[in-house]
Protein backbone atom coordinates (compact mmCIF):
# COMPACT_ATOMS: atom_id res chain seq x y z
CA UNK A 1 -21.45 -0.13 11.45
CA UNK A 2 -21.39 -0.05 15.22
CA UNK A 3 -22.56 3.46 15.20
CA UNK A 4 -25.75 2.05 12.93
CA UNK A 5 -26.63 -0.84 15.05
CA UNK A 6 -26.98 1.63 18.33
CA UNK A 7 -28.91 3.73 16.55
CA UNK A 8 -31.23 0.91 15.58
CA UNK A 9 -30.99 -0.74 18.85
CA UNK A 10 -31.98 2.34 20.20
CA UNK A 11 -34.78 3.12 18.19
CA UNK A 12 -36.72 -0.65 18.39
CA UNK A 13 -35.87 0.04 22.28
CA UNK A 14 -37.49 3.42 22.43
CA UNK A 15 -40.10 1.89 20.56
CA UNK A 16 -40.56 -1.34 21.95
CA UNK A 17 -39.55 -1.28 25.21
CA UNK A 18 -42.83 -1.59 26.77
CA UNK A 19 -45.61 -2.25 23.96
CA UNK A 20 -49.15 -1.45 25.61
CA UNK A 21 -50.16 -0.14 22.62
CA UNK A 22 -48.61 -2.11 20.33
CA UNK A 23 -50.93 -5.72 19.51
CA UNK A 24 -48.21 -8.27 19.76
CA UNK A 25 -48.12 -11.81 19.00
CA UNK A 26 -48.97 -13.89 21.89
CA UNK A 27 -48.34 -17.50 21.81
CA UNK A 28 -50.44 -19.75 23.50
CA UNK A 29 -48.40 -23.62 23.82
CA UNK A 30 -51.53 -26.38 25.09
CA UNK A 31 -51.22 -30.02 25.71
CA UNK A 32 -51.34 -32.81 28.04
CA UNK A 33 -48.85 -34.01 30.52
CA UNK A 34 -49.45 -37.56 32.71
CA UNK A 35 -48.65 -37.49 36.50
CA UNK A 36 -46.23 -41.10 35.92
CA UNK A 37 -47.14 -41.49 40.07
CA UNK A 38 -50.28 -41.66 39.96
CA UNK A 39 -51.66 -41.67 36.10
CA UNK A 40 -53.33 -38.43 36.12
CA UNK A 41 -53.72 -36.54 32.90
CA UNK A 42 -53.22 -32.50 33.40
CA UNK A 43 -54.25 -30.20 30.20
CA UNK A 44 -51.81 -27.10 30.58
CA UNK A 45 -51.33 -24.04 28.70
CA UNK A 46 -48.20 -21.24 28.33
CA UNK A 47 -48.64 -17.86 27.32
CA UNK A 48 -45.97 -15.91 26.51
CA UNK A 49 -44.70 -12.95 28.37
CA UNK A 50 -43.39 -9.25 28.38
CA UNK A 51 -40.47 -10.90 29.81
CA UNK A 52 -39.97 -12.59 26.73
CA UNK A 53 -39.56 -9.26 25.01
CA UNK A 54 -36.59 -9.00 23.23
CA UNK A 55 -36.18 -4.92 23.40
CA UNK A 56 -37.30 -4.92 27.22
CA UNK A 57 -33.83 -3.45 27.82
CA UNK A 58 -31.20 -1.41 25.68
CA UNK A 59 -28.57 -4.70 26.25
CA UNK A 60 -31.08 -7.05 24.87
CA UNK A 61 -32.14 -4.61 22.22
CA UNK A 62 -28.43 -3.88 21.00
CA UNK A 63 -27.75 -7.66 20.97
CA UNK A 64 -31.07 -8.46 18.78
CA UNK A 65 -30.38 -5.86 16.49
CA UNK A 66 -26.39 -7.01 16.03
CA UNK A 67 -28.43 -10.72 15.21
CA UNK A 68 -30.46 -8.61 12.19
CA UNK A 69 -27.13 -9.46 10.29
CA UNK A 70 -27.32 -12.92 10.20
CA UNK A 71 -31.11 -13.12 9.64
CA UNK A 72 -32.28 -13.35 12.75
CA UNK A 73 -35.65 -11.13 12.69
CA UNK A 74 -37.00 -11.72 15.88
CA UNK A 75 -39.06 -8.51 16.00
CA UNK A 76 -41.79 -9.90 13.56
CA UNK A 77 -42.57 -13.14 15.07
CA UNK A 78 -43.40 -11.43 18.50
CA UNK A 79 -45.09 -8.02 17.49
CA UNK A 80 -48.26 -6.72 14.77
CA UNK A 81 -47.28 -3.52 14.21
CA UNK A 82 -46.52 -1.86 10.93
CA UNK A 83 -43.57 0.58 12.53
CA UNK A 84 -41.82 -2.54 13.16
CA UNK A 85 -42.06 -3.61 9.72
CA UNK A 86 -41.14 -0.41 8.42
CA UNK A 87 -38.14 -0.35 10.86
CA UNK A 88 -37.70 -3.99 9.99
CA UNK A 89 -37.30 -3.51 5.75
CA UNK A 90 -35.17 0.22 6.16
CA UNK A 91 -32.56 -2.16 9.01
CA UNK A 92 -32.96 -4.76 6.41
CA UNK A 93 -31.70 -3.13 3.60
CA UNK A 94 -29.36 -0.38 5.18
CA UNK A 95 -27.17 -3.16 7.07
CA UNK A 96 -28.02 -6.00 5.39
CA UNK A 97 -27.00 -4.63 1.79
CA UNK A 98 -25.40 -0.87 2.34
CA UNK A 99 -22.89 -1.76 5.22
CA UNK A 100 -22.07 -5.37 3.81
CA UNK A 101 -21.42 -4.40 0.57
CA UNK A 102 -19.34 -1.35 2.22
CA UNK A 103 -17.16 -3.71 4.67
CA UNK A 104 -16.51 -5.89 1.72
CA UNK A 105 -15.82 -3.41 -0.60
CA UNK A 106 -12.77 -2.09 2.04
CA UNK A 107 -11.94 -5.70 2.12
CA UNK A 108 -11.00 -6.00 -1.40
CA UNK A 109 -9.62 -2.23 -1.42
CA UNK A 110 -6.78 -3.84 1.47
CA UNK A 111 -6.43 -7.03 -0.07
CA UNK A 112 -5.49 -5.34 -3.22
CA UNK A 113 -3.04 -2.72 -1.52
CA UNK A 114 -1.48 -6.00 0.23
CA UNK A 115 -1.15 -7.53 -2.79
CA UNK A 116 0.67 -4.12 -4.51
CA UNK A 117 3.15 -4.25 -1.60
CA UNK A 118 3.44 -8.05 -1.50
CA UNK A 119 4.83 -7.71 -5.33
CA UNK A 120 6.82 -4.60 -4.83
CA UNK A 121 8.20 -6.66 -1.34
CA UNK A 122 9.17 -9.56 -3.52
CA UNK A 123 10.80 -7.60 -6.35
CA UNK A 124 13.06 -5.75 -3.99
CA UNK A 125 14.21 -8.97 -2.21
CA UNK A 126 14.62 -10.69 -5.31
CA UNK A 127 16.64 -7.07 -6.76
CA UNK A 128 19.06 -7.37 -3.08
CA UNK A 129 19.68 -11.21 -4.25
CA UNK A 130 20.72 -10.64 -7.70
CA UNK A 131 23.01 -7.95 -6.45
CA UNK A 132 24.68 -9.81 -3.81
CA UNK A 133 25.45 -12.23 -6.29
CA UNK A 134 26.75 -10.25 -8.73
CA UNK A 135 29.42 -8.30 -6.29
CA UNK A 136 30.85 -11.76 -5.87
CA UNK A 137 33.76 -13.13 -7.51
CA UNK A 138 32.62 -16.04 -9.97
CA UNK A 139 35.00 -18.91 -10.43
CA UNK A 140 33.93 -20.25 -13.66
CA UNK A 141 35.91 -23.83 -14.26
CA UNK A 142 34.85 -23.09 -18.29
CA UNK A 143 34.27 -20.42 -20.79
CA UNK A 144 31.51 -18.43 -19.75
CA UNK A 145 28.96 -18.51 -22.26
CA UNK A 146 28.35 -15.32 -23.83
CA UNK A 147 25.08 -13.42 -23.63
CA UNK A 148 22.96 -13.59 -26.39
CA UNK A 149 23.02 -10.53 -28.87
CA UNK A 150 19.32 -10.75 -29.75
CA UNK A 151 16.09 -12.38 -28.04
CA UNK A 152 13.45 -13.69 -30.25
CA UNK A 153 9.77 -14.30 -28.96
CA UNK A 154 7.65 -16.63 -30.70
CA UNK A 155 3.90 -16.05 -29.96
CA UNK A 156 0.72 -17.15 -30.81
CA UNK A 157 -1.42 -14.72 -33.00
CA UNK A 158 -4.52 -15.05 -30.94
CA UNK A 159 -2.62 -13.91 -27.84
CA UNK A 160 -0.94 -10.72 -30.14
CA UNK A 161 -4.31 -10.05 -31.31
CA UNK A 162 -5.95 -9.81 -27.96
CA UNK A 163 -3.18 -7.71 -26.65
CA UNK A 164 -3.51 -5.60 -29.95
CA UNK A 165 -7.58 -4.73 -29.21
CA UNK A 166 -6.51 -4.64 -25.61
CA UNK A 167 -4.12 -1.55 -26.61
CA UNK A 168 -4.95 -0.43 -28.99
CA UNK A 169 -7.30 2.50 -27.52
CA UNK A 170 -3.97 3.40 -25.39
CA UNK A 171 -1.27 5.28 -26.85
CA UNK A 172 0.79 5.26 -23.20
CA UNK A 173 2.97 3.70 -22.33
CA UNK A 174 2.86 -0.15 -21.34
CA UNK A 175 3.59 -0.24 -17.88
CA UNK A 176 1.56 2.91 -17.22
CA UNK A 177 -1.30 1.13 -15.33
CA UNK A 178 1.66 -0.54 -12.93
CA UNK A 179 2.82 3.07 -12.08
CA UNK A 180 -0.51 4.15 -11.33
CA UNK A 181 -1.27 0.90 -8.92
CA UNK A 182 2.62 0.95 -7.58
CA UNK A 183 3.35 3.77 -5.05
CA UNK A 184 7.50 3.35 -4.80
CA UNK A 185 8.27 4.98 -7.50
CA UNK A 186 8.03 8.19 -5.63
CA UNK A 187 10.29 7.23 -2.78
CA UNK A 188 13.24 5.42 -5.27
CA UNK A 189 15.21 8.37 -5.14
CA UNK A 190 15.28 9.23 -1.89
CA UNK A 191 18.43 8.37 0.43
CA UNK A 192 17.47 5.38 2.86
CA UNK A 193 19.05 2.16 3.96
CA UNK A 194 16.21 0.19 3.06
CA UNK A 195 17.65 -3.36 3.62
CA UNK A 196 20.52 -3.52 6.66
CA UNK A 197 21.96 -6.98 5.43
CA UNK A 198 22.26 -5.77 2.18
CA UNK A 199 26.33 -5.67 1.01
CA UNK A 200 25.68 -2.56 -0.48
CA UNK A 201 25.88 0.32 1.37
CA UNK A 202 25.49 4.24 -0.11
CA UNK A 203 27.24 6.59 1.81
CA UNK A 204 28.82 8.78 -0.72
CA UNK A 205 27.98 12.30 -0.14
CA UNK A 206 28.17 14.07 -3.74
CA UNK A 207 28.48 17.16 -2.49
CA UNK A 208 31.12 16.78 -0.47
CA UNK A 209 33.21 15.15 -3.50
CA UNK A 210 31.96 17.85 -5.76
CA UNK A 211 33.26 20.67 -3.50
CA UNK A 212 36.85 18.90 -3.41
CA UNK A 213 36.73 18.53 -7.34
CA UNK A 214 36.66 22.22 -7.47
CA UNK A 215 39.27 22.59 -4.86
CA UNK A 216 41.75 20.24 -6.70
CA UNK A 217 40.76 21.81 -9.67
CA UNK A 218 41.34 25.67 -7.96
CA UNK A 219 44.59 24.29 -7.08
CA UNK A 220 46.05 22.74 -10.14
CA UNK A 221 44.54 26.81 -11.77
CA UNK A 222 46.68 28.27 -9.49
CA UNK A 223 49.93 25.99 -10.15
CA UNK A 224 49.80 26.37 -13.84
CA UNK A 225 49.38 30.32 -13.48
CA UNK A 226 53.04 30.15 -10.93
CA UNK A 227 54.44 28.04 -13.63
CA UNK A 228 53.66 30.24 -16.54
CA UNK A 229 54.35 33.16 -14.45
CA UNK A 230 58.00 31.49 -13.63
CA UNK A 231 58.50 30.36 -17.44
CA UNK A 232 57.74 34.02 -18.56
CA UNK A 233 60.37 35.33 -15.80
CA UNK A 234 63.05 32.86 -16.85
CA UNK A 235 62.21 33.74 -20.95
CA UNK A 236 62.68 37.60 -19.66
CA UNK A 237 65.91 37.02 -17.86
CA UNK A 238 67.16 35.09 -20.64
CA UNK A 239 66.82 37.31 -23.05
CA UNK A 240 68.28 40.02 -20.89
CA UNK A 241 71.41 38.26 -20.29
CA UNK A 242 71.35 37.64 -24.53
CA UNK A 243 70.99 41.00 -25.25
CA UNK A 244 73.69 41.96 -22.82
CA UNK A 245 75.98 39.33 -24.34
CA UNK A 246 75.52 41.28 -27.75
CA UNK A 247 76.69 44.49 -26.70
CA UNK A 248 79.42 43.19 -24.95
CA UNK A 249 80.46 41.74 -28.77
CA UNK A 250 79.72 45.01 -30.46
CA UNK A 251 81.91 46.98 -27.86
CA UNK A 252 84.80 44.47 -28.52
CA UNK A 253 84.54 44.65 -32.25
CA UNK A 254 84.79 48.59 -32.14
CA UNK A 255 87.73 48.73 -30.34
């Protein structure tokens, strides 16, 4: 918008600046004064000036045409020229309309992006609460009440129905227009301390534990291999010293 308004400002300068050619407006103010001293009556006149000219310098000019937005069209009262009503009608709808409508169309656009993260910002603080309260230890001075095995909703038909025709075109999911508005969803996974004084802190590495899984379990491998290997040596060796016991018997029952 800046970058319009110089360019204007420039322009009505350029062409306004000093208007010999240009018929202007002049206004003539008449009337009669009275000396109070001695009771003379004086008819005087005022004429305005090129002094009075609003573009006379590129300040001037740059402030009048910043004034174009609140109405302030200072350019027609003072000059009779049809370039300045040209000019006049293209700055009135171009900043007037275009850049207005613009500015208060990014308006809305961070309003609604405040909201988004105002919600998601309330539903995380609201998620760290109920978790804080639920790694405490509850003293309950009665039976807990149980939670209820089913929910019923009771509704009112014209509020199904609407939500029926509202639907009924979409065959998504419900909260598919939330996931297209929300932009966390993206980031949930990733590994961040997002909250400091949360209780809760993630610092298990899974890697780490799943390479010590399969050393424990490369371990225990090799022990039950030694152990089979020992219980197959002690089988052999026992049926060594058997078999030697036999002949032994058949030697004494020979002689």
């Amino acid at each position: 918008m800046l970058i319009v308004i110089l360019a204007f400002a420039h322009t009505m300068f350029v062409l306004l600046s000093n208007p010999k050619n240009i018929e202007t407006k002049d206004s003539i103010y008449s009337g009669n004064v009275t000396n109070p001293s001695t009771n003379e009556t004086l008819n005087i006149s005022f004429k305005s000036k090129s002094n009075d000219n609003p573009f006379s310098s590129y300040y001037t000019a740059m402030m009048t045409t910043y004034l174009w937005l609140y109405g302030d069209w200072v350019q027609r009262d003072d000059f009779n020229f049809w370039a300045v009503d040209v000019f006049t009608l293209v700055a009135s709808l171009f900043l007037v309309i275009v850049l207005q409508n613009m500015l208060i169309a990014f308006m809305s656009g961070i309003y609604e992006e405040a909201k988004i993260k105002g919600r998601q910002t309330l539903l995380r603080h609201r998620a760290i609460i109920i978790a804080d309260y639920e790694a405490l230890h509850h003293i309950h001075y009665w039976k807990h009440e149980p939670d209820p095995k089913h929910i019923y909703y009771f509704g009112q038909s014209k509020t199904i129905e609407e939500w029926y025709d509202s639907r009924k075109h979409d065959r998504g999911a419900i909260y598919k227009g939330f996931e297209e508005k929300s932009t966390f969803t993206k980031y949930i996974f990733k590994e961040r301390n997002y909250d400091k004084r949360s209780i809760w802190v993630y610092e298990d590495n899974i890697e780490s534990e799943i390479e010590e899984i399969k050393i424990m379990k490369n371990d225990l491998n090799d022990k039950i291999e030694n152990l089979i290997t020992k219980l197959n040596e002690k089988k052999k060796n026992n049926d060594e010293i058997n078999i030697g016991k036999l002949e032994i018997l058949k030697n004494l029952e020979l002689k």
